[in-house]
Structures are given as C-alpha cells and as structure tokens.
PDB file of N, CA and C in Angstrom:
ATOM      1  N   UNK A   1     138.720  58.904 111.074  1.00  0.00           N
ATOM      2  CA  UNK A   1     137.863  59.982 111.532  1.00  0.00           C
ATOM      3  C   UNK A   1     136.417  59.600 111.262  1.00  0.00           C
ATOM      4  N   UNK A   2     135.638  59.863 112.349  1.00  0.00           N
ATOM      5  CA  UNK A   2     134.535  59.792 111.783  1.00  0.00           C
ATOM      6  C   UNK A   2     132.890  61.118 112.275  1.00  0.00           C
ATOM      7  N   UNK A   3     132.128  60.867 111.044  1.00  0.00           N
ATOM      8  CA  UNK A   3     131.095  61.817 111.089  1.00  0.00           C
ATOM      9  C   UNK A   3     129.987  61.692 111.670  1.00  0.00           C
ATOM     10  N   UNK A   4     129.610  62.064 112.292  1.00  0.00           N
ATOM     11  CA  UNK A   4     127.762  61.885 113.117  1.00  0.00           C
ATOM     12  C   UNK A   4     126.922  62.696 112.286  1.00  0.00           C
ATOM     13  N   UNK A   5     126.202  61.973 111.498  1.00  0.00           N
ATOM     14  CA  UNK A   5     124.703  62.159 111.311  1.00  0.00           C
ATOM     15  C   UNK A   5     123.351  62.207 111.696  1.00  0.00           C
ATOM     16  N   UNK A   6     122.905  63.953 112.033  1.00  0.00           N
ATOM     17  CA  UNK A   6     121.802  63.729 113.383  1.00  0.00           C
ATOM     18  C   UNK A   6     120.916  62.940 112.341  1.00  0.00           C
ATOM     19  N   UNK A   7     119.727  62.157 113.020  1.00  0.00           N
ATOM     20  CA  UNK A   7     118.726  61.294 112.161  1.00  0.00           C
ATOM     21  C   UNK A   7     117.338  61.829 112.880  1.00  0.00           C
ATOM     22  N   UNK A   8     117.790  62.586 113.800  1.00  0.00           N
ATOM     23  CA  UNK A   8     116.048  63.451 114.739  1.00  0.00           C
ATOM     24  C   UNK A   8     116.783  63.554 116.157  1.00  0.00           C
ATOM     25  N   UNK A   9     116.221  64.367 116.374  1.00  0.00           N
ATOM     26  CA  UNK A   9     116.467  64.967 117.714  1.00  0.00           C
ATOM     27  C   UNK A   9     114.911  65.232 118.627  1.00  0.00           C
ATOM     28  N   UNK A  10     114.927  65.082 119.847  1.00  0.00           N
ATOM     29  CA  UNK A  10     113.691  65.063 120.754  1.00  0.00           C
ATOM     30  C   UNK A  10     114.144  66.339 122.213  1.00  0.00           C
ATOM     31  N   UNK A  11     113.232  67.199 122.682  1.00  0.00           N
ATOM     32  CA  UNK A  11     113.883  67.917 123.723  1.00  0.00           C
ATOM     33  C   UNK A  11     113.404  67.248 124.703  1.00  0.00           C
ATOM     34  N   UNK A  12     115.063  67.595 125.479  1.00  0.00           N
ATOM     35  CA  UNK A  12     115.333  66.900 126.696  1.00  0.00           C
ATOM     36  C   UNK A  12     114.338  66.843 127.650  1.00  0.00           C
ATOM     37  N   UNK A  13     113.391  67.637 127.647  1.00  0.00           N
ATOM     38  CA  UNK A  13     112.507  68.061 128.820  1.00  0.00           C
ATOM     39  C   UNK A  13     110.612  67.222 128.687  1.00  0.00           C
ATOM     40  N   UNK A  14     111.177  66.456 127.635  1.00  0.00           N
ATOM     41  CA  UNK A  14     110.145  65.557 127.600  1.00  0.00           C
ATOM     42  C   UNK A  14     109.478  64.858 128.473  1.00  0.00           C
ATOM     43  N   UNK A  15     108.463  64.604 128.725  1.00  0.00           N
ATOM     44  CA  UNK A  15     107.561  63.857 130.203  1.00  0.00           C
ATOM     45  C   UNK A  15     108.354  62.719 129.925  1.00  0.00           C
ATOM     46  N   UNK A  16     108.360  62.038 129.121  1.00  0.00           N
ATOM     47  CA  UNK A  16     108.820  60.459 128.731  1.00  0.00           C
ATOM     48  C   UNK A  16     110.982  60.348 128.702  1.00  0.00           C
ATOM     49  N   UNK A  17     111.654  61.364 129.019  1.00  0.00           N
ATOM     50  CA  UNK A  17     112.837  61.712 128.970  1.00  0.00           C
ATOM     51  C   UNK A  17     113.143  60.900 127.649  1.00  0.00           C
ATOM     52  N   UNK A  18     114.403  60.421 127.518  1.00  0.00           N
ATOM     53  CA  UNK A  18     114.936  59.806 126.299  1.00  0.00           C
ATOM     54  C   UNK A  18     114.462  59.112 125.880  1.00  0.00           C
ATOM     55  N   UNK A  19     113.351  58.476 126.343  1.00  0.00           N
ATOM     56  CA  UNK A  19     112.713  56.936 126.101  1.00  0.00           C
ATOM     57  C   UNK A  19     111.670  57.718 123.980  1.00  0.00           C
ATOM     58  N   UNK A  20     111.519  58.259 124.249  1.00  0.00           N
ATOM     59  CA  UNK A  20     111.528  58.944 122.335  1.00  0.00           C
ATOM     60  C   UNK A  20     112.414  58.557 121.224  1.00  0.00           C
ATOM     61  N   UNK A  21     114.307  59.052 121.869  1.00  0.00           N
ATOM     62  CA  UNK A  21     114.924  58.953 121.215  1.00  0.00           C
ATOM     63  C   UNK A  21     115.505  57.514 120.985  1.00  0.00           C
ATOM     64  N   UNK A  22     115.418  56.947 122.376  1.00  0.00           N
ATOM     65  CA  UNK A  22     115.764  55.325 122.122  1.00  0.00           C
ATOM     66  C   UNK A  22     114.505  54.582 121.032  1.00  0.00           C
ATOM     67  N   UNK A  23     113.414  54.781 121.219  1.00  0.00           N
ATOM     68  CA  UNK A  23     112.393  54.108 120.627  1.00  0.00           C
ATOM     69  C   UNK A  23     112.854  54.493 119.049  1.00  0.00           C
ATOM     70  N   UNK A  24     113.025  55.725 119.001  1.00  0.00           N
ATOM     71  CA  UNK A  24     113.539  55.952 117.084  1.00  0.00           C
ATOM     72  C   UNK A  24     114.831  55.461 116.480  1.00  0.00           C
ATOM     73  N   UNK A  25     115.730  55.192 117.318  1.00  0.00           N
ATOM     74  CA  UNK A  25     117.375  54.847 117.358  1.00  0.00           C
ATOM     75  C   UNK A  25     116.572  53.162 117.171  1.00  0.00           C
ATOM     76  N   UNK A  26     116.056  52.912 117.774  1.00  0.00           N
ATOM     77  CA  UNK A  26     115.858  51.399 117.967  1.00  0.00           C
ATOM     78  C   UNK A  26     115.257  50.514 116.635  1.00  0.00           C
ATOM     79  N   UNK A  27     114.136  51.483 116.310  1.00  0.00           N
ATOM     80  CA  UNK A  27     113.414  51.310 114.832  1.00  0.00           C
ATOM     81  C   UNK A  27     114.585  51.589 113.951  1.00  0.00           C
ATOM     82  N   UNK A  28     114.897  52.031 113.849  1.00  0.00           N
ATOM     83  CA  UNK A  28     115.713  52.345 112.672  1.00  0.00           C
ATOM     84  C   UNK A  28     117.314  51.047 112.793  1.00  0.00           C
ATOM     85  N   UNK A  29     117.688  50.961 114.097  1.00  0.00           N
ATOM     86  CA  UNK A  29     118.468  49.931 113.730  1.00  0.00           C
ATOM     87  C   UNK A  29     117.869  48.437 113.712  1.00  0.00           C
ATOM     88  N   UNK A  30     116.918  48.142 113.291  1.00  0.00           N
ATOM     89  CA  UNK A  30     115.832  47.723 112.922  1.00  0.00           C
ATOM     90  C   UNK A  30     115.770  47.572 111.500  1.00  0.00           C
ATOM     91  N   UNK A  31     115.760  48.614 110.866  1.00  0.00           N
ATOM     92  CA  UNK A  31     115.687  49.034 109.340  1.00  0.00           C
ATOM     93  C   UNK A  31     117.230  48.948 109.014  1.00  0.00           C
ATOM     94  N   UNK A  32     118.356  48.743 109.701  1.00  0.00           N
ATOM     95  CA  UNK A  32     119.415  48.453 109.366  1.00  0.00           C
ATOM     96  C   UNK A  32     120.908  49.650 109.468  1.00  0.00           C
ATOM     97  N   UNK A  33     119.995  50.440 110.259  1.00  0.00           N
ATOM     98  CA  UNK A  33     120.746  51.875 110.228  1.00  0.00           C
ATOM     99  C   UNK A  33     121.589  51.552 111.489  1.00  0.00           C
ATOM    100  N   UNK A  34     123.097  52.225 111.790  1.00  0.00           N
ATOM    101  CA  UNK A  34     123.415  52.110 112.896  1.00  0.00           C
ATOM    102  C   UNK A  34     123.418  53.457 113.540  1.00  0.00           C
ATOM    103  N   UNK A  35     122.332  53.147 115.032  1.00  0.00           N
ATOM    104  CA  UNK A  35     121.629  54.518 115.123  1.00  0.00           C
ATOM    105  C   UNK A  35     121.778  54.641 116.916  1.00  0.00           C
ATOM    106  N   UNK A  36     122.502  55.796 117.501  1.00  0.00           N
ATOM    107  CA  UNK A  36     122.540  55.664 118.778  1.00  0.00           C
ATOM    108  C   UNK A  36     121.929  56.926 119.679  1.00  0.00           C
ATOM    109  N   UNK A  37     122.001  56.931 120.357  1.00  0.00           N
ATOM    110  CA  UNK A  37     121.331  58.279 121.139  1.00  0.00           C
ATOM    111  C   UNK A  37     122.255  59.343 121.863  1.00  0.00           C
ATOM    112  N   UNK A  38     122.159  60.468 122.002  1.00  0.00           N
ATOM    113  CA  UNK A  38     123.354  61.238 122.765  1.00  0.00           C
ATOM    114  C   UNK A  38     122.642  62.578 122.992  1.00  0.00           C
ATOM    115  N   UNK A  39     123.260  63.023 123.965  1.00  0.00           N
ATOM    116  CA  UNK A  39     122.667  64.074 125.319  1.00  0.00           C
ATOM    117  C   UNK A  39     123.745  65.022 124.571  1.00  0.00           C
ATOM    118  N   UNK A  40     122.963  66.442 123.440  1.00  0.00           N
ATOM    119  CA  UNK A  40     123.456  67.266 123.683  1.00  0.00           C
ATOM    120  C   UNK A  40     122.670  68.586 124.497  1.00  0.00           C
ATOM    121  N   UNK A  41     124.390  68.559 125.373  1.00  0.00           N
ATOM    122  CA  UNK A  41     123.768  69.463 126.502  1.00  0.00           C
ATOM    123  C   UNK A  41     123.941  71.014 126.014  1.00  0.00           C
ATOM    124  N   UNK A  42     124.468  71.801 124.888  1.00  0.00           N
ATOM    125  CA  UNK A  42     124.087  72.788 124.362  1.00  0.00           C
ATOM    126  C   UNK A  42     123.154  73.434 124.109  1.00  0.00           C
ATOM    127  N   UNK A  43     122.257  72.364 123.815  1.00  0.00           N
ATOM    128  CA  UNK A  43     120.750  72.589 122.826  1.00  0.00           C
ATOM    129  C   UNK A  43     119.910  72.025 123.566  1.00  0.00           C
ATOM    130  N   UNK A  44     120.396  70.865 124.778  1.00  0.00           N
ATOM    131  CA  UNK A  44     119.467  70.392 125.423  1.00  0.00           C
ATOM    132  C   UNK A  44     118.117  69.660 124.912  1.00  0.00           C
ATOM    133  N   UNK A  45     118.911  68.649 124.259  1.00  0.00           N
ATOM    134  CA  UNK A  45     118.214  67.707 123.579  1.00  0.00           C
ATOM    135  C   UNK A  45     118.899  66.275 123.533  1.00  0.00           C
ATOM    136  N   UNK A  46     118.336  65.441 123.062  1.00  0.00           N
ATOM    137  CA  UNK A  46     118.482  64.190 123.083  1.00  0.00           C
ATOM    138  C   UNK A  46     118.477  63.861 121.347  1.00  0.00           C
ATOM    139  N   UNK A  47     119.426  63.864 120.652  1.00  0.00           N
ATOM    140  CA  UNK A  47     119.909  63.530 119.552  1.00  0.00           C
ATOM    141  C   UNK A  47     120.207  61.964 119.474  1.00  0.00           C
ATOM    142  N   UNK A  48     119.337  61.435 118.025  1.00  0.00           N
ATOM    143  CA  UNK A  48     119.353  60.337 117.094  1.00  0.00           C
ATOM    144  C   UNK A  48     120.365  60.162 116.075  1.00  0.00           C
ATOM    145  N   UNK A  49     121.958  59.762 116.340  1.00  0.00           N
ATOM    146  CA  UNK A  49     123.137  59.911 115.598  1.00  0.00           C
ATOM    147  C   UNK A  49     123.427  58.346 114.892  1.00  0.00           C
ATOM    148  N   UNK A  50     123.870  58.469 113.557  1.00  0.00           N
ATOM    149  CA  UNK A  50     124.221  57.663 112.691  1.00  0.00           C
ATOM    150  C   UNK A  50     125.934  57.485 112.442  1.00  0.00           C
ATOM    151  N   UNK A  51     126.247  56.842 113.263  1.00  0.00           N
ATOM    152  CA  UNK A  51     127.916  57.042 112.757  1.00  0.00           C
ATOM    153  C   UNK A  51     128.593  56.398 111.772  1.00  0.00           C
ATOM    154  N   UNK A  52     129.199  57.173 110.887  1.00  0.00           N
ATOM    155  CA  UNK A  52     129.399  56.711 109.781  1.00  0.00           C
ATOM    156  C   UNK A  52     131.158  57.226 109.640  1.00  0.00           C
ATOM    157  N   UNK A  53     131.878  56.173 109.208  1.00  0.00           N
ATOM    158  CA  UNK A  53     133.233  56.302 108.878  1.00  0.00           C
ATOM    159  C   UNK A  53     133.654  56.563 107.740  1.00  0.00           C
ATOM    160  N   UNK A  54     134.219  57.675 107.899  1.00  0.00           N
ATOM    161  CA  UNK A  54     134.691  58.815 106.438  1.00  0.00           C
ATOM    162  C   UNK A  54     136.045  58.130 105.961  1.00  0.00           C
ATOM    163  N   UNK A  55     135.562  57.852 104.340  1.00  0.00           N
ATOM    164  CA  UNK A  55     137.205  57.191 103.687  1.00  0.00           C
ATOM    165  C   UNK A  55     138.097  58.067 103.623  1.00  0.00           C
TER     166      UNK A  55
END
C-alpha cells in the first residue's frame, strides 16, 4: 500500500497551467525527493505528490 504526500499544490487555472507544479516536482527531485504531479479535479488544482511506501 502506499501513501501520497501533498509537497504544494498550485490552482489549476494558472496563466502558466501545470508548468508551476512540474518546475517544483522537478527541483525537488533534484534535492532527491521522489516528487510527481497530479490533476486533482475536486479542488481543481495541480498537486506536488511524494510517494512513499508504507511498511
């Protein structure tokens, strides 16, 4: 099983669309984090997720 850790979130309706959340996902796996991007369409945002596997 595993857990998603938001790491920042950006709204969807940004002039620049996801290109925010990739640029922070990107730095950070960079810094060593494993960091991906995902469209939640609830909240309508563009979420910075850390997936991490629960022992």
């Amino acid at each position: 099983m595993s857990e998603h850790k938001i790491l920042d979130a950006f709204p969807a309706g940004h002039p620049r669309g996801s290109w925010p959340a990739e640029e922070r996902a990107a730095a950070l796996r960079e810094q060593g984090e494993s960091a991906t991007v995902v469209m939640d369409l609830d909240t309508d945002r563009f979420l910075v997720i850390s997936a991490e596997v629960a022992a």
